[in-house]
Protein backbone atom coordinates (compact mmCIF):
# COMPACT_ATOMS: atom_id res chain seq x y z
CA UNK A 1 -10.87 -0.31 -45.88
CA UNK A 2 -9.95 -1.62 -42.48
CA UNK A 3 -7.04 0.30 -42.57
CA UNK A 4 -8.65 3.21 -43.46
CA UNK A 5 -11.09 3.07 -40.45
CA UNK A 6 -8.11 2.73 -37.95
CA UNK A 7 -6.67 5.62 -38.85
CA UNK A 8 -9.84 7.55 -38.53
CA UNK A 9 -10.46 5.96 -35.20
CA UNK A 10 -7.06 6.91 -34.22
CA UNK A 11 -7.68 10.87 -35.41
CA UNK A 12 -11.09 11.20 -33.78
CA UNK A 13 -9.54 10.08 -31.02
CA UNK A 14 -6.73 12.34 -30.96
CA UNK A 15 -9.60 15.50 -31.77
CA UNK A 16 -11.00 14.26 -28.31
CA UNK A 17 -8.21 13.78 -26.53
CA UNK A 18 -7.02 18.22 -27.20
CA UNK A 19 -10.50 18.82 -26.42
CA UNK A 20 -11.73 16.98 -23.39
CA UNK A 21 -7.96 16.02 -21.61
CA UNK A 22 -7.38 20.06 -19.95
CA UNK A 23 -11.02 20.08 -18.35
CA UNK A 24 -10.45 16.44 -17.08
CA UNK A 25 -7.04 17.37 -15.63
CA UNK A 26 -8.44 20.35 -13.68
CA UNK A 27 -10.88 18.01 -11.96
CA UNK A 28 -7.48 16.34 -10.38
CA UNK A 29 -5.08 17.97 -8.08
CA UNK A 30 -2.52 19.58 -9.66
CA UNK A 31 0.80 17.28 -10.65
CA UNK A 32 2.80 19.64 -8.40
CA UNK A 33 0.48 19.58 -5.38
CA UNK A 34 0.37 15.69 -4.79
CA UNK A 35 2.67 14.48 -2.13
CA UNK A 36 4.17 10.84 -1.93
CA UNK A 37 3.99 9.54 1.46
CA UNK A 38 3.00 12.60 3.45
CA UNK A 39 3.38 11.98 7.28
CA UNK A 40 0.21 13.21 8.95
CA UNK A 41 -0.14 15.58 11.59
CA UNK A 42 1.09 13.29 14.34
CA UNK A 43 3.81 11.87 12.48
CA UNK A 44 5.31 15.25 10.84
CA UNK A 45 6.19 17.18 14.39
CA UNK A 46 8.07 13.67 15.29
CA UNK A 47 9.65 13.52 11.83
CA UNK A 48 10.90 17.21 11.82
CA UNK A 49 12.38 17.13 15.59
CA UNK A 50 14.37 13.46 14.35
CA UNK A 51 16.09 15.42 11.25
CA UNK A 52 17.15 17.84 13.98
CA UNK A 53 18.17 14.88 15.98
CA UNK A 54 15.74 15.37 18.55
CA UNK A 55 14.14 11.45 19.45
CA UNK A 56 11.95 13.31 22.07
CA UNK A 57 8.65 13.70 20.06
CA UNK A 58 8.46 10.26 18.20
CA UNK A 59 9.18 8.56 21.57
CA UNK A 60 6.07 10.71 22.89
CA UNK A 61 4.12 9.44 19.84
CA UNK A 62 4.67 5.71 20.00
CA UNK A 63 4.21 6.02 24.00
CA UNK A 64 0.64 7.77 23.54
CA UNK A 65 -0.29 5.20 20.58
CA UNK A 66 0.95 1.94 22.66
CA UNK A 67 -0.73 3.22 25.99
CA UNK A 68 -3.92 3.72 23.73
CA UNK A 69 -4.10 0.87 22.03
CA UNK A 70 -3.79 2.59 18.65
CA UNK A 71 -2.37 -0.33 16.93
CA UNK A 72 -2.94 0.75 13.30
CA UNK A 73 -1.43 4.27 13.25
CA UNK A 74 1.41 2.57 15.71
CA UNK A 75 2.30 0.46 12.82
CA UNK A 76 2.30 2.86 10.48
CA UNK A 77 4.80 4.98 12.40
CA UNK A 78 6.85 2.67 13.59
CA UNK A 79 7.07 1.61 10.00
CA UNK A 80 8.02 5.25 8.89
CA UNK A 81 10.24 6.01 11.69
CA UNK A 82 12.33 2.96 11.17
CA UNK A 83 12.10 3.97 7.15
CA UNK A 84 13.68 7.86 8.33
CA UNK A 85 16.62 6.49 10.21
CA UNK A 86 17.32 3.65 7.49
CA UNK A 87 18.41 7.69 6.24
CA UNK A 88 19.34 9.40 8.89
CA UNK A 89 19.56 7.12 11.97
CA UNK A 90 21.48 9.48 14.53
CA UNK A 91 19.06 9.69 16.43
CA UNK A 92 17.61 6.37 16.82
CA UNK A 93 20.88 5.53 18.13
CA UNK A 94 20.63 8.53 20.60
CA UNK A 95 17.38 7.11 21.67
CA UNK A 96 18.54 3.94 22.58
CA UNK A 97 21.70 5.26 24.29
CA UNK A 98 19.48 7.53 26.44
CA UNK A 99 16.42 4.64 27.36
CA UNK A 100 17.70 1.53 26.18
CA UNK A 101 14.82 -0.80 26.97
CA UNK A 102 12.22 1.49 25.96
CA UNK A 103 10.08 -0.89 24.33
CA UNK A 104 9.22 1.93 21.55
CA UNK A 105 13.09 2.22 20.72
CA UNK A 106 13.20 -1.29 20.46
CA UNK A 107 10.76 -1.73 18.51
CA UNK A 108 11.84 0.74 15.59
CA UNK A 109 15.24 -0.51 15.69
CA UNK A 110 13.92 -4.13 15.14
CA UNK A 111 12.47 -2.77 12.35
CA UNK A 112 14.80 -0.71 10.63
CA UNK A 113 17.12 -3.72 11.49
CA UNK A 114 14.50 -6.35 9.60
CA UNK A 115 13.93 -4.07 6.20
CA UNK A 116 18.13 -3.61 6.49
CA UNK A 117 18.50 -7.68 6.51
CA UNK A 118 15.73 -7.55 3.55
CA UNK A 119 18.15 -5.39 1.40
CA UNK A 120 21.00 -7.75 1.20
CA UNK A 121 21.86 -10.60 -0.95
CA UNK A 122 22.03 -12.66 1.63
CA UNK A 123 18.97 -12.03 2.97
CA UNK A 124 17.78 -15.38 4.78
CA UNK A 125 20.81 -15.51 6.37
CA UNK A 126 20.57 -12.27 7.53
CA UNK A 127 17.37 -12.43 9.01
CA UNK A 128 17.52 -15.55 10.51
CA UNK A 129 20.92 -13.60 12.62
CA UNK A 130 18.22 -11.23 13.41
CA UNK A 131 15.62 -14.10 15.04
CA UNK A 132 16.42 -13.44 19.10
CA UNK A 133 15.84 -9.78 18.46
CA UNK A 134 12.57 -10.41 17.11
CA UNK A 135 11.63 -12.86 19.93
CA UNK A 136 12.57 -10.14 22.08
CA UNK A 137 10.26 -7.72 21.06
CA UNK A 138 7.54 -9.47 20.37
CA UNK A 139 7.78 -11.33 23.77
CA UNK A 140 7.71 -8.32 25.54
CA UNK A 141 4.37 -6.77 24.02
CA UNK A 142 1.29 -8.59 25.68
CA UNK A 143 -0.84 -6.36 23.75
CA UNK A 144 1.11 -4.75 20.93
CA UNK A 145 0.37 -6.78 17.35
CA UNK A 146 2.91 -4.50 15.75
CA UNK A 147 5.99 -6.46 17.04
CA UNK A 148 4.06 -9.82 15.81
CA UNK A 149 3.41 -8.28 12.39
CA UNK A 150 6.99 -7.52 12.57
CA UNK A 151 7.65 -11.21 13.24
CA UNK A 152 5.70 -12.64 10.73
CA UNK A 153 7.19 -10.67 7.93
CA UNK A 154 11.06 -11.52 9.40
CA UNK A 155 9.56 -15.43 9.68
CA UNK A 156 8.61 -14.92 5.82
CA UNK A 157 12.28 -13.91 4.85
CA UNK A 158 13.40 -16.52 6.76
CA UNK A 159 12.07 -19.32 4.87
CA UNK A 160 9.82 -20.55 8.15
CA UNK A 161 7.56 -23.63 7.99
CA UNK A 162 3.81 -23.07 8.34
CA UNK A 163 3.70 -24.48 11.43
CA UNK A 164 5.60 -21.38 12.81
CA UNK A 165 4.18 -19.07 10.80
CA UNK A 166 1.08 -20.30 12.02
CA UNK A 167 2.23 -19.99 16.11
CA UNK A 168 3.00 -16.22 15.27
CA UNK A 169 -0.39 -15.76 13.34
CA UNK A 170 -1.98 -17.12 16.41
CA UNK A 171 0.09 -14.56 18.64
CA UNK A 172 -1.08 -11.67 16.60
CA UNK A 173 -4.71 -12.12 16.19
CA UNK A 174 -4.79 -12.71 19.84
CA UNK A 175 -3.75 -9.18 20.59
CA UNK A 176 -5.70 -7.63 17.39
CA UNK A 177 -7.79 -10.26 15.44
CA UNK A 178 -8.56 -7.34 12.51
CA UNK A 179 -4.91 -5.79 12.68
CA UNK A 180 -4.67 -4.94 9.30
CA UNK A 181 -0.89 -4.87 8.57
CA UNK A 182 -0.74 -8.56 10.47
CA UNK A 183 -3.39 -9.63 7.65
CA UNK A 184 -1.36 -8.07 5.35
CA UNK A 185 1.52 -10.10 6.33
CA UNK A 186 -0.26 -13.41 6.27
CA UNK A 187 -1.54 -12.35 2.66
CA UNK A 188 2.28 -12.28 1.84
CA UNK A 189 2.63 -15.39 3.03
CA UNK A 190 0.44 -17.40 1.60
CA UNK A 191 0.63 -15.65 -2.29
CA UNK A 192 1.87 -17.48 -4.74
CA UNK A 193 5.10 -15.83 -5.15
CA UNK A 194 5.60 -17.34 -1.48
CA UNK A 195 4.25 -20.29 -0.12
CA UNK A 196 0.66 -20.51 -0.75
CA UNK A 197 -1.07 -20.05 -4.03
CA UNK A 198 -3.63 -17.19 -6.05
CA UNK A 199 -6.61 -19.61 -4.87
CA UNK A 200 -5.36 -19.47 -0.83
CA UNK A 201 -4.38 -16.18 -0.45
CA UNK A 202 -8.05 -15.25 -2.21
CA UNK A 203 -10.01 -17.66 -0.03
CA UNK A 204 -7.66 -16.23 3.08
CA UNK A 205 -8.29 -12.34 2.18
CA UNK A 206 -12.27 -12.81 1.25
CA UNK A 207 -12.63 -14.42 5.03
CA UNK A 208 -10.36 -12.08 6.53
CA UNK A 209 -13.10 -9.08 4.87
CA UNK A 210 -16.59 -10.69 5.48
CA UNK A 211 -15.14 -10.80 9.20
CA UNK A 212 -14.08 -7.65 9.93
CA UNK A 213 -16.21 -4.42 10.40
CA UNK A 214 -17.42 -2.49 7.58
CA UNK A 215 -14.77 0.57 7.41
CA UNK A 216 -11.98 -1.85 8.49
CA UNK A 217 -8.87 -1.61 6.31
CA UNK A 218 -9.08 -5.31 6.37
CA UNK A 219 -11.86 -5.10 3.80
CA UNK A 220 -9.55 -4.35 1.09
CA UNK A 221 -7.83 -7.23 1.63
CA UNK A 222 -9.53 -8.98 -1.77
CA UNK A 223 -7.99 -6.47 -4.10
CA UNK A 224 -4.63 -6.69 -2.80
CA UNK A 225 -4.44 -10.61 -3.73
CA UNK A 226 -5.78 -9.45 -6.62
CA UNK A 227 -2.99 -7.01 -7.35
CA UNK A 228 -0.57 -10.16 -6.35
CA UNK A 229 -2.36 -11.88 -9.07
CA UNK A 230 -2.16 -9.33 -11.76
CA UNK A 231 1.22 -9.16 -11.13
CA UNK A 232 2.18 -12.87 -10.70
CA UNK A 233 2.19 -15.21 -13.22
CA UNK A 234 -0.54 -18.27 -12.84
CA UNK A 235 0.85 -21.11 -10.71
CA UNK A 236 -0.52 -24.33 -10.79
CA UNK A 237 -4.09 -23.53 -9.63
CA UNK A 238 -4.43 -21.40 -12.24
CA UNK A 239 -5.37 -17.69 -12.34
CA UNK A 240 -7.88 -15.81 -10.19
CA UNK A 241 -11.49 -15.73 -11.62
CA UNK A 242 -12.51 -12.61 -13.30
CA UNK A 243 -15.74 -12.81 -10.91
CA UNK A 244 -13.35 -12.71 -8.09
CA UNK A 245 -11.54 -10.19 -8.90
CA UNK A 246 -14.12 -8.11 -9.93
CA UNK A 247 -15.71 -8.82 -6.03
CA UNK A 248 -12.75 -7.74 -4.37
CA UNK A 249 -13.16 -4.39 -6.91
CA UNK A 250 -16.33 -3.81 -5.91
CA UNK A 251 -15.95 -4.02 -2.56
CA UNK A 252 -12.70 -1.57 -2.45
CA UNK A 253 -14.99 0.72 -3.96
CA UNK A 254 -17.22 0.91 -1.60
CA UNK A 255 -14.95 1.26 1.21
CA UNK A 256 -12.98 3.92 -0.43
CA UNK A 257 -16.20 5.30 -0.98
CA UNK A 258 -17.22 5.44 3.26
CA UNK A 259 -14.39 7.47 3.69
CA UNK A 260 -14.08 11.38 2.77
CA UNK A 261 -12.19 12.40 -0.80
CA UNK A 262 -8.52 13.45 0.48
CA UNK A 263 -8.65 11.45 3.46
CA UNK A 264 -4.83 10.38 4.22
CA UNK A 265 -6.16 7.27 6.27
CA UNK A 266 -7.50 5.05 3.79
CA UNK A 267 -4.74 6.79 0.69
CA UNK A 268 -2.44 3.32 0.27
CA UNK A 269 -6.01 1.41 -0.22
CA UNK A 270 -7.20 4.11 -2.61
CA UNK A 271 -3.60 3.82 -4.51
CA UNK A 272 -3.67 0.17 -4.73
CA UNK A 273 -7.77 0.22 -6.02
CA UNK A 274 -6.42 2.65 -8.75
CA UNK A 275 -3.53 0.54 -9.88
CA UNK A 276 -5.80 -2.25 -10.29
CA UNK A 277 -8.88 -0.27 -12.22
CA UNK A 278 -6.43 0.62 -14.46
CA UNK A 279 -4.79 -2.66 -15.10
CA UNK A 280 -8.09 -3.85 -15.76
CA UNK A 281 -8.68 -1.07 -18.09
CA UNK A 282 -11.84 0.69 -15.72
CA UNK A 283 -11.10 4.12 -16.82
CA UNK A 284 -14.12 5.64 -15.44
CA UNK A 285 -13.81 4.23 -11.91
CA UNK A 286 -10.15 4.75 -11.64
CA UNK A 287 -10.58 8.39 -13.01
CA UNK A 288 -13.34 8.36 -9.74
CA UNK A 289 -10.52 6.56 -7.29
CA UNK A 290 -7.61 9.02 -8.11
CA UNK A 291 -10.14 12.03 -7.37
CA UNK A 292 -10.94 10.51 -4.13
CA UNK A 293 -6.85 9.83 -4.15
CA UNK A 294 -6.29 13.56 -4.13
CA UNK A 295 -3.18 15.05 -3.05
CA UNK A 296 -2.30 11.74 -1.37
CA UNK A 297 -0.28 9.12 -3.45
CA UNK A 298 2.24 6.09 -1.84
CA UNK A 299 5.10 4.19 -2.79
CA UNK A 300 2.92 0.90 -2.45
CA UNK A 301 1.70 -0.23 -5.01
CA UNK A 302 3.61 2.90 -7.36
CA UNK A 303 7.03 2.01 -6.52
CA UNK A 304 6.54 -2.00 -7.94
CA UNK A 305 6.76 -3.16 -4.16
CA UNK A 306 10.55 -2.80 -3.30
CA UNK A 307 9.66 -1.32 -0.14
CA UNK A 308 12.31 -3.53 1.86
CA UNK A 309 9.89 -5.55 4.09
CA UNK A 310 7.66 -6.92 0.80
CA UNK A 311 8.35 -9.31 -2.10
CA UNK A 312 10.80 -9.82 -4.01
CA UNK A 313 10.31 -7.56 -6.98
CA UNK A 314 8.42 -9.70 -9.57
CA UNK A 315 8.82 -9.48 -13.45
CA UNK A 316 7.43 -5.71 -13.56
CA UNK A 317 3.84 -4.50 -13.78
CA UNK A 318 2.47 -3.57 -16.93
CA UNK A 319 2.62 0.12 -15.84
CA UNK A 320 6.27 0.89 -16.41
CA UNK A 321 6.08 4.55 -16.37
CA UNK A 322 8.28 6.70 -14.22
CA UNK A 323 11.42 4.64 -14.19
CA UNK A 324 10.61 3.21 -11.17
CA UNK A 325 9.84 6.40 -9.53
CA UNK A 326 6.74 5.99 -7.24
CA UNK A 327 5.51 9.28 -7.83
CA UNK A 328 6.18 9.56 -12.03
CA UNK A 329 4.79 6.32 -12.06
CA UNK A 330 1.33 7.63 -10.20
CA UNK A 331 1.14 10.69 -12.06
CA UNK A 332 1.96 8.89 -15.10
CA UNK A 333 -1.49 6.53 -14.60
CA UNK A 334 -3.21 9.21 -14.10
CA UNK A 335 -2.08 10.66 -17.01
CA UNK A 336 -3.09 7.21 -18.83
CA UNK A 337 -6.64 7.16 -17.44
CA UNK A 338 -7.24 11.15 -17.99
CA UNK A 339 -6.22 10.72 -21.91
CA UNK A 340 -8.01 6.92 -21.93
CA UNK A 341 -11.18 8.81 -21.02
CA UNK A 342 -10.70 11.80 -23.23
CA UNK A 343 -10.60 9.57 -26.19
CA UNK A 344 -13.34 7.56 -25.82
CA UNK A 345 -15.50 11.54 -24.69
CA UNK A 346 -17.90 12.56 -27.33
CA UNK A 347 -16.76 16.03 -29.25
CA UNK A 348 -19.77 17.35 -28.08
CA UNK A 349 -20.01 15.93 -24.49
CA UNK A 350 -19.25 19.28 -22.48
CA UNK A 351 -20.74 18.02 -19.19
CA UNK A 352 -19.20 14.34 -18.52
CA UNK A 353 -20.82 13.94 -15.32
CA UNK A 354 -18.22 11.91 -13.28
CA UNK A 355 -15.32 13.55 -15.65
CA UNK A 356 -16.74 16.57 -15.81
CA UNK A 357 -17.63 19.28 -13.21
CA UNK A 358 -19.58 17.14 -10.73
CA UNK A 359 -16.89 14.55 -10.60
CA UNK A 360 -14.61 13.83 -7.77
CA UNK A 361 -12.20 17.27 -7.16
CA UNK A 362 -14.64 19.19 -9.10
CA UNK A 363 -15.28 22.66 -8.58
């Protein structure tokens, strides 16, 4: 009898899934419409002009973002910059040859020259070699927390004690106390695949969100040490409390929520929230999350964080889809959560409400 009711579970099922899975699916952006990565329109001019070897525009965009004090896109482009001429580096090296203490030049090249040391086996070695360049650049930014953020993920690699990690923690928040890749760095640091534990890098990332202002990147620091501990096995402190967890959900939400559906600025947040949702099985909410997603997905947390400057890549996530492609693997969940919620859809439910027409990406 049991037996007999699975498999009529598992056909009903299947019936819902033909019906209800095409009208979900044209709520979403189409498969061959979402971009991974996409610069935005600051970052693509600079991008285009360096494949043509041209350093002229990127220089201009750093300049404008250090003499603004734009800390948060800075990062981000220095970041991507340094990521293109890991590629294509010709002319990065032009760059420097031209200016070669422009601070900006620097400051990519320490980069790209970090996530290379990252890549090798002997990677602590490496990046310890790399320490007076760091110094340098940091030293020379009495403003910038980029080059700091910089320095505490090379002083991670490196094996440092807390008390130095500490000194450069202190350096950062001076210059941006709610920088949100320098929180993200001390998140690192303190996880439990590092040198902390589930419990401090939780207690670290709630703190770091009740202080910072309410559409601050910084408030999705909770879900991102609860990714870390979805994806890490329990040290001795145990694993993270559902309840917490569940906070640091809840309050992702609602930034993601503050911001407009599409919006590139808050897309690694919005992919990181829907990795989550679906790990803990939330079809409805990530269905929600990867409308808001839209065209927009990112290598973090897709591409099982082997982006050079992260972790070490931990036994892998439960979504293994895609080969280890960051975008298969994104399309892939949604795939998962537009089939999850077609099964569990009523036959005669023609109107889901949030997966149906007046859903995110509706029409």
């Amino acid at each position: 009898m049991h037996s007999t009711m699975s498999m009529l579970r598992a056909l009903l099922g299947a019936v819902r899934s033909v019906r209800h899975a095409p009208r979900l699916a044209a709520a979403l952006v189409p498969d061959d419409d979402v971009l991974l990565d996409a610069p935005d329109e600051r970052l693509a001019p600079a991008l285009v002009a360096a494949a043509l070897g041209d350093p002229e525009p990127a220089a201009k965009l750093l300049a404008t973002t250090r003499d603004a004090g734009e800390w948060e896109d800075r990062d981000r482009y220095v970041t991507r910059l340094a990521t293109f001429a890991h590629g294509r580096g010709d002319w990065l090296t032009g760059w420097l040859s031209a200016t070669p203490g422009d601070p900006d030049a620097l400051l990519v090249m320490a980069q790209l020259a970090v996530r290379r040391a990252w890549e090798s086996p002997a990677r602590a070695e490496r990046l310890r070699e790399l320490a007076p360049l760091v110094r340098e650049v940091a030293g020379e930014a009495p403003h910038d927390p980029v080059p700091w953020r910089l320095a505490l993920d090379h002083a991670r690699g490196a094996h440092a004690g807390h008390a130095v990690f500490e000194s450069l923690w202190e350096q950062a928040v001076r210059r941006s106390p709610h920088h949100y890749g320098c929180h993200v760095a001390a998140l690192k640091y303190l996880s439990a695949q590092w040198y902390g534990s589930h419990r401090a890098a939780f207690d670290f990332a709630e703190q770091a969100a009740e202080d910072s202002a309410a559409d601050s990147l910084v408030r999705a620091l909770p879900v991102r040490a609860a990714y870390d501990g979805l994806r890490v096995p329990p040290g001795p402190d145990g694993s993270v409390p559902a309840d917490r967890v569940d906070r640091a959900v809840a309050d992702a939400l609602a930034l993601s929520a503050a911001f407009p559906p599409g919006d590139p600025w808050p897309a690694e947040v919005r992919n990181l929230l829907a990795y989550v949702l679906v790990e803990r099985g939330r079809w409805e909410e990530a269905w929600e999350e990867f409308g808001r997603t839209g065209a927009f997905a990112t290598s973090f947390p897709w591409g099982a964080a082997r982006d050079a400057v992260s972790e070490d890549p931990p036994p892998g996530p439960r979504l293994r889809p895609g080969r280890g492609d960051p975008l298969l693997r994104f399309l892939a969940a949604r795939d998962r959560v537009r089939g999850e919620l077609a099964r569990r859809t009523p036959l005669r439910d023609t109107g889901r409400g949030r997966a149906g027409r007046d859903g995110p990406g509706g029409h």
